[in-house]
Protein backbone atom coordinates (compact mmCIF):
# COMPACT_ATOMS: atom_id res chain seq x y z
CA UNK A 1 0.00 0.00 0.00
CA UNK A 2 0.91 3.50 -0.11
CA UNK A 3 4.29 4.13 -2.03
CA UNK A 4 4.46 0.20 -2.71
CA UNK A 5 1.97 1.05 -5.37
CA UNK A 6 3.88 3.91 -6.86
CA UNK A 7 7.50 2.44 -7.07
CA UNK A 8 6.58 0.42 -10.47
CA UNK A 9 5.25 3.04 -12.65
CA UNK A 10 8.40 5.28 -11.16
CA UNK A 11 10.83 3.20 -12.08
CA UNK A 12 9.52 2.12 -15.52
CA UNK A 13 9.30 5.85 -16.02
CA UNK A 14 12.16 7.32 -14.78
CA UNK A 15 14.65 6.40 -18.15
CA UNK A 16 11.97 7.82 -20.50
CA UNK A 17 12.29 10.94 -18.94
CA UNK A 18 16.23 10.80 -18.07
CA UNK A 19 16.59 10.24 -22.07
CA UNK A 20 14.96 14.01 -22.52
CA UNK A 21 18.46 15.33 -21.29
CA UNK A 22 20.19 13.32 -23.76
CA UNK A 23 17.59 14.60 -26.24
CA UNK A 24 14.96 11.94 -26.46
CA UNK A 25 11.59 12.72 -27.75
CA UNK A 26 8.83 15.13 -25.78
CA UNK A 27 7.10 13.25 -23.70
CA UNK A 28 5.00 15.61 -21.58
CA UNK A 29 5.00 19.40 -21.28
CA UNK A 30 5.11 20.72 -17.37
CA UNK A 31 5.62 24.62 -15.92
CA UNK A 32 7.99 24.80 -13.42
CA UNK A 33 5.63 26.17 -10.56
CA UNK A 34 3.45 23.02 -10.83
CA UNK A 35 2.26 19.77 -12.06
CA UNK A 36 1.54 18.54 -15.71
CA UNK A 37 -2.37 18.80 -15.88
CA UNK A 38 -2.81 15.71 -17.91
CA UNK A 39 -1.06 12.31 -17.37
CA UNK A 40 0.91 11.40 -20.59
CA UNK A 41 0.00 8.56 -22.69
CA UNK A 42 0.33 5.19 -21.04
CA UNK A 43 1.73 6.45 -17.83
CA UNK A 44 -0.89 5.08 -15.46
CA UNK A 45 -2.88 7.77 -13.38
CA UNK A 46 -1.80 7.03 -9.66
CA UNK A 47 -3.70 10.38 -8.41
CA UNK A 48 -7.39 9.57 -9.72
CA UNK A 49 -8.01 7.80 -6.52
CA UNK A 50 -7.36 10.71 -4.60
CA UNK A 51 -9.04 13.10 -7.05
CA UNK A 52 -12.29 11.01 -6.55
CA UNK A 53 -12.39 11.59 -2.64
CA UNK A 54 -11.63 14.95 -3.29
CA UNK A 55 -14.27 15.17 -5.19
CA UNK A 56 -16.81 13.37 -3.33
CA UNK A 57 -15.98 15.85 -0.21
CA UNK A 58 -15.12 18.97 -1.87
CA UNK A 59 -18.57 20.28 -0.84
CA UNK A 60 -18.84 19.36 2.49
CA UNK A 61 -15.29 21.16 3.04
CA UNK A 62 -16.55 24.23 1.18
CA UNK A 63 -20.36 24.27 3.21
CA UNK A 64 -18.11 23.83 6.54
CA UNK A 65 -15.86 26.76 5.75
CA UNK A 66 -19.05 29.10 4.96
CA UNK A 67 -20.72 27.90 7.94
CA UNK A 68 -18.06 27.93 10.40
CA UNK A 69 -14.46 29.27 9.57
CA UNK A 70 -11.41 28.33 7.40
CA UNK A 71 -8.45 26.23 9.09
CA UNK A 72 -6.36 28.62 11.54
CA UNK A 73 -3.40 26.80 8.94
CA UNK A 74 -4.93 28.63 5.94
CA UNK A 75 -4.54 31.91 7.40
CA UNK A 76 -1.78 32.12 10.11
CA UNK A 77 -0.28 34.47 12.11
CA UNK A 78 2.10 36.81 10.20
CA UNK A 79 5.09 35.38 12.02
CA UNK A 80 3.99 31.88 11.51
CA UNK A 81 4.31 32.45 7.44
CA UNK A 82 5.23 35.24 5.26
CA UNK A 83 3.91 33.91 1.64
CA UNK A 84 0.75 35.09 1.60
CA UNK A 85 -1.68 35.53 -1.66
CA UNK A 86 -4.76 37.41 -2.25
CA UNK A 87 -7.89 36.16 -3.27
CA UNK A 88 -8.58 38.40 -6.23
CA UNK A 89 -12.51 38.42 -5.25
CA UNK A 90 -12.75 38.85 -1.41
CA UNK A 91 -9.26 40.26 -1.42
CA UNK A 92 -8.48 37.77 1.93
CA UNK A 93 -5.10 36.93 2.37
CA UNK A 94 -4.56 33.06 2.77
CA UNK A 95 -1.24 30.79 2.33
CA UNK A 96 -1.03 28.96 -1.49
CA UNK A 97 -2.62 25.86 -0.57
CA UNK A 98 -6.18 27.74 -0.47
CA UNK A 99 -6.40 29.54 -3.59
CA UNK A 100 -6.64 28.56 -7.58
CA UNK A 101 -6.00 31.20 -10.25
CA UNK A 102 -5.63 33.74 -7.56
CA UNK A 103 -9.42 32.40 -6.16
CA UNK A 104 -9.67 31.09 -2.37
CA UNK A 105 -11.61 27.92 -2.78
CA UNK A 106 -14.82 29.76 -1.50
CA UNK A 107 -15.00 32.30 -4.34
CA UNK A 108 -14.04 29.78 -6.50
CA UNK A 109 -16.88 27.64 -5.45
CA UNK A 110 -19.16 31.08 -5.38
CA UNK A 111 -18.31 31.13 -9.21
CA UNK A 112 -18.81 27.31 -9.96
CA UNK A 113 -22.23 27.63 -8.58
CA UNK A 114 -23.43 30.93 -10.18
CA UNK A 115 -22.71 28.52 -13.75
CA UNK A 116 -19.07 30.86 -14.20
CA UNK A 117 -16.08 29.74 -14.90
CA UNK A 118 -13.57 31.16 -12.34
């Protein structure tokens, strides 16, 4: 379980991608400040599991931060953290983690359910 189930794909994968620096073929296209937002042919997606219980309680997290408060982690004291971001909407401050496209996840959510596209 756990990283048991990601060593084989890792390893199979790993000369693919060491061949890019001795100019093998394009394989998948990622910015440096994050992931690749597709999983390149035949590589085998290890993180839909997690995307499906994200999305199964994505709403309950979102109706508990409206109702009650955000995580005292998502917006801690200035000494505790220094790299802070604005929500571009409700101008909050909150660490990385809680914002998408410069959205908290409550605007973001706000938008979503209005039919917008954030």
């Amino acid at each position: 379980t756990g990283i048991m189930r990601t060593l084989p794909p890792l390893v199979e994968w790993l000369e693919p991608i060491a061949q890019l620096q001795r100019g093998g073929n394009r394989i998948f296209v990622s910015g440096a400040r994050g992931a690749a937002a597709f999983v390149p042919r035949g590589f085998p997606d290890l993180l839909q599991p997690y995307r499906a219980v994200v999305a199964k309680h994505r709403n309950a997290m979102l109706e508990e931060f409206s109702e009650q408060s955000w995580p005292r982690y998502s917006r801690p004291k200035p000494h505790e953290e220094t790299n802070f971001h604005t929500c571009r909407v409700c101008q909050n401050r909150y660490t990385k983690l809680w914002l998408h496209r410069e959205l908290c996840f409550g605007c973001e959510a706000a938008f979503r359910s209005d039919g917008r596209c954030p």
